[in-house]
N, C-alpha and C. Protein backbone atom coordinates (compact mmCIF):
# COMPACT_ATOMS: atom_id res chain seq x y z
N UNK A 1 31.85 31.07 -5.92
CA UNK A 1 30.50 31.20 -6.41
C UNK A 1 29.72 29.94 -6.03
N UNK A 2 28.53 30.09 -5.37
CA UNK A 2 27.56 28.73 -5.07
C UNK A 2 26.89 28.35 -6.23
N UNK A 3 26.68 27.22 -6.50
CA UNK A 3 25.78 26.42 -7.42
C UNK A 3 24.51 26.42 -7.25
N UNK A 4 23.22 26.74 -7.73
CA UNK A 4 22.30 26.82 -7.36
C UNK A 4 21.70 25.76 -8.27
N UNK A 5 22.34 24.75 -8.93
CA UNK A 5 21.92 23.65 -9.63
C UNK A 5 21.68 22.63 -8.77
N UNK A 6 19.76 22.04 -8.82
CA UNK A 6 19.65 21.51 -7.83
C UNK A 6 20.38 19.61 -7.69
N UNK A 7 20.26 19.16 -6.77
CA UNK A 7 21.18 18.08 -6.35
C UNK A 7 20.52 16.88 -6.94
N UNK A 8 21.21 16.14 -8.18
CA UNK A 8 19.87 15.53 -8.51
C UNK A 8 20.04 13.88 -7.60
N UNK A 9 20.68 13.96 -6.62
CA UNK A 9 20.52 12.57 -6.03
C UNK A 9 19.52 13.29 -4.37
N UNK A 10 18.67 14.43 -4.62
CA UNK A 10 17.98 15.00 -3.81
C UNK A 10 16.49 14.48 -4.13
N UNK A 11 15.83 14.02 -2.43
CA UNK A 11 14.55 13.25 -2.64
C UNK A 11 15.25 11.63 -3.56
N UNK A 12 16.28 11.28 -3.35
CA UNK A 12 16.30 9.99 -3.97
C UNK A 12 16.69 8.93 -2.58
N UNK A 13 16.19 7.77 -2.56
CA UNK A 13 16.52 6.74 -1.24
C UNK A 13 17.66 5.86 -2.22
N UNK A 14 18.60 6.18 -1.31
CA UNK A 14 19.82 5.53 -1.84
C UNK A 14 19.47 3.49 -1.80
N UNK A 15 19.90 3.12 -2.62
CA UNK A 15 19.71 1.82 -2.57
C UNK A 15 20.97 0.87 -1.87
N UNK A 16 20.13 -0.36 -0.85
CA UNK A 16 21.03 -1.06 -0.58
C UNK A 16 20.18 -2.23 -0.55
N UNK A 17 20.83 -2.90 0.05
CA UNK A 17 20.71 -4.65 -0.08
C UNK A 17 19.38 -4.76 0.44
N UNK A 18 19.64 -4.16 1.67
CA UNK A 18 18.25 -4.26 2.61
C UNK A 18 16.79 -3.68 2.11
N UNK A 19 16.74 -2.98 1.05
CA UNK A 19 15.67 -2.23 0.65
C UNK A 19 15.15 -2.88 -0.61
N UNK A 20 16.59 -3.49 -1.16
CA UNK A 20 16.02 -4.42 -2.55
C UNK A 20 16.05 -5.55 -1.75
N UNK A 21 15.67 -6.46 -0.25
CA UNK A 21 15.10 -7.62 -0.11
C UNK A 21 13.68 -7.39 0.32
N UNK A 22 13.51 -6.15 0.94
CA UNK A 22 12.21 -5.77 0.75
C UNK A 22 11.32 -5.68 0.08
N UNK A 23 11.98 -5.64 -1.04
CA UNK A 23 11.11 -5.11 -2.42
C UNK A 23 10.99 -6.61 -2.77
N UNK A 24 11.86 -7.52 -3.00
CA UNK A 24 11.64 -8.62 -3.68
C UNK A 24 10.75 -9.70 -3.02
N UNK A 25 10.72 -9.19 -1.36
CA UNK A 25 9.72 -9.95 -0.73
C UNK A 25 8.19 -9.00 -0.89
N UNK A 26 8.31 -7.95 -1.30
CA UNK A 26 6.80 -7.43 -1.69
C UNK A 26 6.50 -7.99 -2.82
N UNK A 27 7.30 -8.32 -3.73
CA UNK A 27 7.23 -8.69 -5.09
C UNK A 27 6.62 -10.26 -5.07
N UNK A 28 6.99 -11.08 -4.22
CA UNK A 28 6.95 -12.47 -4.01
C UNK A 28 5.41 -12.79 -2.80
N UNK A 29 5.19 -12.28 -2.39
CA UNK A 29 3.74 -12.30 -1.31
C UNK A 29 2.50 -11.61 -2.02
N UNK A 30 1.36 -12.31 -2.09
CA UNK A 30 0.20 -11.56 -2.52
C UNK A 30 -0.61 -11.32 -2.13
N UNK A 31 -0.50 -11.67 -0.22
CA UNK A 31 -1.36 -10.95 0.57
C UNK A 31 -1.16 -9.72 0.81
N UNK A 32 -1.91 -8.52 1.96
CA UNK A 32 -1.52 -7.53 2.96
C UNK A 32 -1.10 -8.43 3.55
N UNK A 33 0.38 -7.39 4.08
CA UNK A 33 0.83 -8.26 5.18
C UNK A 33 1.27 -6.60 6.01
N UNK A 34 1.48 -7.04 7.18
CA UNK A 34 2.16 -5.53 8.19
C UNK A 34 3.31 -5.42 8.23
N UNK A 35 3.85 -4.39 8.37
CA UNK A 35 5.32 -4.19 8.93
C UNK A 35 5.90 -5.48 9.36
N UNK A 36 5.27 -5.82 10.46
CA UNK A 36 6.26 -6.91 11.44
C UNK A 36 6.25 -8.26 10.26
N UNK A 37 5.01 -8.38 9.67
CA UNK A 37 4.93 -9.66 9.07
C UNK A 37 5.82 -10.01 8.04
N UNK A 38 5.99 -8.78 7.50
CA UNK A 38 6.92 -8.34 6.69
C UNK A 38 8.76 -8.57 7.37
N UNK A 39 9.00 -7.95 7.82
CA UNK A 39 10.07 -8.51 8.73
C UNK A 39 10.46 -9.59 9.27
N UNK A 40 9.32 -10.49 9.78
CA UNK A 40 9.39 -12.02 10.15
C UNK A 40 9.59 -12.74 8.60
N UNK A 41 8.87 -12.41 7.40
CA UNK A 41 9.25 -13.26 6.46
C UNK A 41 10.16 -12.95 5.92
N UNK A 42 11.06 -11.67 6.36
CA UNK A 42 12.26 -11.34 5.95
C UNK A 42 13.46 -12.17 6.58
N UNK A 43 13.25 -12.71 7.57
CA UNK A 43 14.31 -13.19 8.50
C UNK A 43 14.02 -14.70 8.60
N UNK A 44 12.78 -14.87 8.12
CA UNK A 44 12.62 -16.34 8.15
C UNK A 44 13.37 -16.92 6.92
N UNK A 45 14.23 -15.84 5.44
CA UNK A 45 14.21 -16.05 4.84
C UNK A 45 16.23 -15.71 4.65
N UNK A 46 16.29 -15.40 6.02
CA UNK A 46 17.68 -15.44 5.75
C UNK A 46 18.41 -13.87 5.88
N UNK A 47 17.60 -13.08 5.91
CA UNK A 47 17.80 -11.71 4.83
C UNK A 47 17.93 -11.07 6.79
N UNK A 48 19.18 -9.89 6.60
CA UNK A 48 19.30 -9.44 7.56
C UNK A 48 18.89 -7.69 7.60
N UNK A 49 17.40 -7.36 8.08
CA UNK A 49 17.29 -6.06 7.39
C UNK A 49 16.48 -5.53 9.10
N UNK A 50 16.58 -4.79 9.14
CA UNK A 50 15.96 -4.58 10.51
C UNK A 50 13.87 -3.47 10.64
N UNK A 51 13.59 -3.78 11.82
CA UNK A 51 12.36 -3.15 11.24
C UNK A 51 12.37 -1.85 10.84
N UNK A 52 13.26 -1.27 11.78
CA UNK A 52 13.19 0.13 11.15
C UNK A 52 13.21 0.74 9.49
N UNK A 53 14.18 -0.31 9.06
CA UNK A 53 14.30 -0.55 7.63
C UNK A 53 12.69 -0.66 6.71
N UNK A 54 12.27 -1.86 7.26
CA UNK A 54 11.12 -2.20 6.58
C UNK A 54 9.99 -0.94 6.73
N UNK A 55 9.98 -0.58 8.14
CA UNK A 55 9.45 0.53 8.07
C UNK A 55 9.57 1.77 7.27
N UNK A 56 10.68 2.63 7.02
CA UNK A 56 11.27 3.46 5.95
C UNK A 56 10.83 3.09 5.12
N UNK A 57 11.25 2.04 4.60
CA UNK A 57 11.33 1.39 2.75
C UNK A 57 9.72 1.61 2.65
N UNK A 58 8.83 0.60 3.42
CA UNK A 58 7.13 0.88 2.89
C UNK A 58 7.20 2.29 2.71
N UNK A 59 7.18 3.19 3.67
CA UNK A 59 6.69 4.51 4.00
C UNK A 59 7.43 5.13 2.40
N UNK A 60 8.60 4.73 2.21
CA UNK A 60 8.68 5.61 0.57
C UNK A 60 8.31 4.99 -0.23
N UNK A 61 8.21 3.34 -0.09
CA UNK A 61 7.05 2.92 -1.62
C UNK A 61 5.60 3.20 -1.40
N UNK A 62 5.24 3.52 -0.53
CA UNK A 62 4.10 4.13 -0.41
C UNK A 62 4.03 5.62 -1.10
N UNK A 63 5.14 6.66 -0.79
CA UNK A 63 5.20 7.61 -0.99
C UNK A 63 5.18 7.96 -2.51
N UNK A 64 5.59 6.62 -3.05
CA UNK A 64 6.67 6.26 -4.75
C UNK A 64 4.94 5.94 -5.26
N UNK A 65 3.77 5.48 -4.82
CA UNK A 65 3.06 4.96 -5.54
C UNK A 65 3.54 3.51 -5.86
N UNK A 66 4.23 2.57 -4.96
CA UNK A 66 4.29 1.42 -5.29
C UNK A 66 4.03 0.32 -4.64
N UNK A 67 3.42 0.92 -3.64
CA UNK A 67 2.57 -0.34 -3.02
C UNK A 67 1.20 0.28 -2.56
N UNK A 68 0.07 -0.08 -1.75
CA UNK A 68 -0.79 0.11 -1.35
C UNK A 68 -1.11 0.32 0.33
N UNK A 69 -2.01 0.55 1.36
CA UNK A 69 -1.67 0.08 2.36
C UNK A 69 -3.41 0.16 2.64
N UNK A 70 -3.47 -0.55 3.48
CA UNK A 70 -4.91 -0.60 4.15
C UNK A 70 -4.76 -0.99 5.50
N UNK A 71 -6.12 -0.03 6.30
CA UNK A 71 -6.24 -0.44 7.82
C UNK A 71 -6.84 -1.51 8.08
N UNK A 72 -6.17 -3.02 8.83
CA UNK A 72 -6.86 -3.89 9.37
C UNK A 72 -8.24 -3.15 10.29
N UNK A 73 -9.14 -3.83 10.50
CA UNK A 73 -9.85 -3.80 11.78
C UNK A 73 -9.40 -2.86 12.69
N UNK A 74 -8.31 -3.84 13.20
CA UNK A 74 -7.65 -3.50 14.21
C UNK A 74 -7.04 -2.63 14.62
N UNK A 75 -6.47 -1.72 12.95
CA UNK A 75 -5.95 -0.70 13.15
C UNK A 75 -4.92 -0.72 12.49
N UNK A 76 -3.93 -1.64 12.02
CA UNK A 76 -3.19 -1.79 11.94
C UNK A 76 -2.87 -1.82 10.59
N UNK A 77 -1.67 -1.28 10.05
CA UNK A 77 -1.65 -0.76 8.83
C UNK A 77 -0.82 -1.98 7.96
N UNK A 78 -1.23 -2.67 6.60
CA UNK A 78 -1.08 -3.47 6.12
C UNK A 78 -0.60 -3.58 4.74
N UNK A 79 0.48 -3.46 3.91
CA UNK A 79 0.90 -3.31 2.67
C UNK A 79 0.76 -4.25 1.70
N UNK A 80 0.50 -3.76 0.28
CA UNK A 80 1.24 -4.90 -0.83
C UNK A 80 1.36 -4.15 -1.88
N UNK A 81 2.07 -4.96 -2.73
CA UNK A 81 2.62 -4.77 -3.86
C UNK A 81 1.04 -4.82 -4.90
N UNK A 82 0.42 -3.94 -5.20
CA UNK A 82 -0.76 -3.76 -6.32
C UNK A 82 -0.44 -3.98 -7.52
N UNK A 83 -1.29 -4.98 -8.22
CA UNK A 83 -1.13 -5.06 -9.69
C UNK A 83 -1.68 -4.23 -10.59
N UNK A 84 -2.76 -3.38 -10.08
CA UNK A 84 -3.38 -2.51 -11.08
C UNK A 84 -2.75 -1.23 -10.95
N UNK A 85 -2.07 -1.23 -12.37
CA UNK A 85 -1.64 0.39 -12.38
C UNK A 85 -2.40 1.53 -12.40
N UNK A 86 -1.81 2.65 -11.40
CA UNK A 86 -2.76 4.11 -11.11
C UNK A 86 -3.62 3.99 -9.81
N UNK A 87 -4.36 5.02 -9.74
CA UNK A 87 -5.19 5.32 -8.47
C UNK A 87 -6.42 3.90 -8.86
N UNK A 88 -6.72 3.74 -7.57
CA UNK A 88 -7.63 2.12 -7.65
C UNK A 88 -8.20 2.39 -6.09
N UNK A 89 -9.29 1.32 -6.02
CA UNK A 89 -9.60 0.96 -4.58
C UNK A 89 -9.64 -0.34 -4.62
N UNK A 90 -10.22 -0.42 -3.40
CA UNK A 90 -10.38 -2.15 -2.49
C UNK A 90 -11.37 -2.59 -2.20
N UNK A 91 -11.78 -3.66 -2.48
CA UNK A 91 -12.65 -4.42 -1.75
C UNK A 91 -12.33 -5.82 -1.40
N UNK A 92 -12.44 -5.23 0.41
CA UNK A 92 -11.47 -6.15 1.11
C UNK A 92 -12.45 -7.20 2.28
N UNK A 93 -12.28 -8.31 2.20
CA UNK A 93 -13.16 -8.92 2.84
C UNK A 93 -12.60 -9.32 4.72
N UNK A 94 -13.15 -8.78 5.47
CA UNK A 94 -12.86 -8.52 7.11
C UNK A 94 -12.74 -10.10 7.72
N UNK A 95 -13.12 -11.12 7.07
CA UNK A 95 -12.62 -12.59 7.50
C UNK A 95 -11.27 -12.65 7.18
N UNK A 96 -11.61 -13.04 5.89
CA UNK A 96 -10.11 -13.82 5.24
C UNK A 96 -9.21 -12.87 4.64
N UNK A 97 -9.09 -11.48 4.16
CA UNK A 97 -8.61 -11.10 4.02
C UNK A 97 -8.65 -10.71 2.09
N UNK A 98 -9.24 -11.01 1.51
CA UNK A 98 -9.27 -11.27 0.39
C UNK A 98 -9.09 -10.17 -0.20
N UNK A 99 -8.80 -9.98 -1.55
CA UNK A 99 -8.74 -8.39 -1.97
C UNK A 99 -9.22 -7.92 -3.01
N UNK A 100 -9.78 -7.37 -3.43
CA UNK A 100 -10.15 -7.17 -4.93
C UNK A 100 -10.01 -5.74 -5.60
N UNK A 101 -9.20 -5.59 -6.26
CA UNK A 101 -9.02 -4.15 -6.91
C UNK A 101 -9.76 -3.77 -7.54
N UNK A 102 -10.00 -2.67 -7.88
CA UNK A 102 -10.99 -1.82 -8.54
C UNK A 102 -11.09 -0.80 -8.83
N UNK A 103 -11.45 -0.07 -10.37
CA UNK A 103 -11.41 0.97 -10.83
C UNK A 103 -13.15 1.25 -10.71
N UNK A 104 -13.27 2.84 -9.92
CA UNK A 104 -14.20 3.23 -9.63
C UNK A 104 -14.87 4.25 -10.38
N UNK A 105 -15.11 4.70 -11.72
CA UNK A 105 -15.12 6.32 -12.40
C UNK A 105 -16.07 6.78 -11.62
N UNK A 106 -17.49 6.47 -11.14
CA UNK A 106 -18.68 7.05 -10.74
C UNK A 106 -17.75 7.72 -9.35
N UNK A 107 -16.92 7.52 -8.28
CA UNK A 107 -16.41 7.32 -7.26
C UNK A 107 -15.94 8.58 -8.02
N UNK A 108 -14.47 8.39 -8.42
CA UNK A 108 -13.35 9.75 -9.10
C UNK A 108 -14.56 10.87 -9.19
N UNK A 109 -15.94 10.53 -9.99
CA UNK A 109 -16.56 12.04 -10.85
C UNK A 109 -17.38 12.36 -9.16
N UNK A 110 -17.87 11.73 -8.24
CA UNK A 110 -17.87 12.34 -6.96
C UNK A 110 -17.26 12.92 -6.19
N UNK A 111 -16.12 12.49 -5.83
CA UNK A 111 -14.98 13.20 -4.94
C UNK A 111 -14.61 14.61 -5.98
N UNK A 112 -14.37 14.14 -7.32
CA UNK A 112 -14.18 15.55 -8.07
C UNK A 112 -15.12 16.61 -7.82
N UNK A 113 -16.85 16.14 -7.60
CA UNK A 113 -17.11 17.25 -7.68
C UNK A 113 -17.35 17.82 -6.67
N UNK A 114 -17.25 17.04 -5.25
CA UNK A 114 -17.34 17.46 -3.26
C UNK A 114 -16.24 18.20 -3.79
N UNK A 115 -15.34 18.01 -4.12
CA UNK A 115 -14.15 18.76 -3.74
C UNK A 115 -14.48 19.98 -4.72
N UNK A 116 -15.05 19.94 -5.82
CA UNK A 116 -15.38 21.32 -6.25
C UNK A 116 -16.01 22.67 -5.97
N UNK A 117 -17.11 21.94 -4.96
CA UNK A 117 -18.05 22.49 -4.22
C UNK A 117 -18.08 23.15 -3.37
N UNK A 118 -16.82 22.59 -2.56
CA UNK A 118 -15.92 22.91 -1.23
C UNK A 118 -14.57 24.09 -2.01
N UNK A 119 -14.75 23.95 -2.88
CA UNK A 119 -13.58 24.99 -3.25
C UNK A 119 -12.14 24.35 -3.25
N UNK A 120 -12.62 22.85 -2.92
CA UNK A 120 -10.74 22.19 -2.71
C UNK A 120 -10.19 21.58 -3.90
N UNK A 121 -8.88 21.96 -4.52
CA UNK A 121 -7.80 21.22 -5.42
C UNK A 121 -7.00 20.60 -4.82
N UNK A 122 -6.50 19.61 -6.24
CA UNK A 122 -4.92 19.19 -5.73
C UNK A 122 -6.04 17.77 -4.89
N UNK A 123 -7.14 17.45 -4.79
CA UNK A 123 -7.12 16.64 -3.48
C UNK A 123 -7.08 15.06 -3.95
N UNK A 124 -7.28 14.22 -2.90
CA UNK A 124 -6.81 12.99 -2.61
C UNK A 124 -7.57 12.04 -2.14
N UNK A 125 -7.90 11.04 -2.46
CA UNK A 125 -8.86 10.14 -2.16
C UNK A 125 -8.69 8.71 -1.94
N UNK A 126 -8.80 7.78 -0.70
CA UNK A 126 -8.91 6.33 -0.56
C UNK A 126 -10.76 5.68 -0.15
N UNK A 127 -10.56 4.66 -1.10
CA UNK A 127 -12.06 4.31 -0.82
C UNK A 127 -11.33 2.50 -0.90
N UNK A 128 -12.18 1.99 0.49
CA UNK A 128 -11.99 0.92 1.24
C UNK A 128 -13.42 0.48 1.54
N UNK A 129 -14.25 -0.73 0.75
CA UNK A 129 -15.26 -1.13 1.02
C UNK A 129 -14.97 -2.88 1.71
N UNK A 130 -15.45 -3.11 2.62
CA UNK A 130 -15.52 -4.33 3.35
C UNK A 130 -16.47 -4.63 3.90
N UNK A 131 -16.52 -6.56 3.68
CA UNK A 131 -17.63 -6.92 3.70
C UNK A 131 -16.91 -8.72 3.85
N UNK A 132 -18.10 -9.45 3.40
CA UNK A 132 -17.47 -11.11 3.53
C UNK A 132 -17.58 -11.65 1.99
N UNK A 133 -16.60 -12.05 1.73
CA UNK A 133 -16.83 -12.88 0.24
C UNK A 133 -17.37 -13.85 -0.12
N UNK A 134 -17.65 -14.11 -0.85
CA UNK A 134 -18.61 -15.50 -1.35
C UNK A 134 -18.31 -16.51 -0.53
N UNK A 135 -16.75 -17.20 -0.62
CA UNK A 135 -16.19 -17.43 0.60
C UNK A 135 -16.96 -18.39 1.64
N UNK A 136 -16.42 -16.92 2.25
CA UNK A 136 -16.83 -16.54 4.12
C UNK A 136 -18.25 -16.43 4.13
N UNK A 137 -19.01 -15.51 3.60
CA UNK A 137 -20.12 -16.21 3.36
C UNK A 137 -20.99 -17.17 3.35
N UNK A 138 -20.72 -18.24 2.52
CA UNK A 138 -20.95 -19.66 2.55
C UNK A 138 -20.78 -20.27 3.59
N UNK A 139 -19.73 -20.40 4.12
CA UNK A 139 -18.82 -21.08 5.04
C UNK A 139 -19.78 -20.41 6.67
N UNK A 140 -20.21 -19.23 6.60
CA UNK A 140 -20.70 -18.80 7.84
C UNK A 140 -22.53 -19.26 7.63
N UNK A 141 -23.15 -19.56 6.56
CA UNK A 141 -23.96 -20.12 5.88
C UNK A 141 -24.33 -21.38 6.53
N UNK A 142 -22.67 -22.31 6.17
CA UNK A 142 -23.08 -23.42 6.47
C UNK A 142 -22.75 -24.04 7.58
């Protein structure tokens, strides 16, 4: 007779060394940093984990809701470890990098209601405002 009791180590990322030095170097950095940057301060630090690794691991704490990611400029996709718990945005400054979290309600009761309008559920939303901070600002000022 088959078991149709589902597998409960199913959808789980098995843990190893390499995935908890990842984590503890997301835990320890409070910039965005990228994949690679991520990997270089992994190895600068002793820790033997490879990119592919680092790659995986973001892509399911991303998936987990436990980190964040934003597009550089450039394109290039950039992680961290977020302190504000739940859905949030950014305001991210295109010099230095700076970050500022933020809870948006006026934002949430918009997208709620485009998407009502449109007939769409279930949906999903990133809002990424950039600009120069007081900062950079100044500094381009003076």
């Amino acid at each position: 007779m088959t078991s149709t009791a589902p597998d409960p180590r199913a959808g789980r990322v098995r843990a190893t060394r390499q995935k908890a030095a990842v984590d503890r170097a997301l835990d320890e950095l409070e910039d965005f940093v990228s994949a690679q940057e991520l990997h270089a301060h992994l190895k600068d630090a002793g820790e033997r984990v490879s990119l592919a690794t680092v790659y995986r691991t973001l892509q399911q704490q991303l998936e987990d809701g436990t980190v964040d990611v934003l597009r550089r400029e450039d394109g290039e996709s950039v992680y961290r470890r977020c302190a504000a718990q739940g859905h949030h945005h950014h305001l991210v400054c295109r010099s230095c990098g700076a970050t500022v979290e933020l809870t948006a309600p006026p934002v949430e009761r918009w997208a709620a209601a485009v998407a009502a309008v449109h007939g769409f559920t279930a949906t999903d939303h990133t809002v990424e405002i950039t600009g120069l901070c007081a900062a950079c600002t100044a500094a381009a000022a003076g």
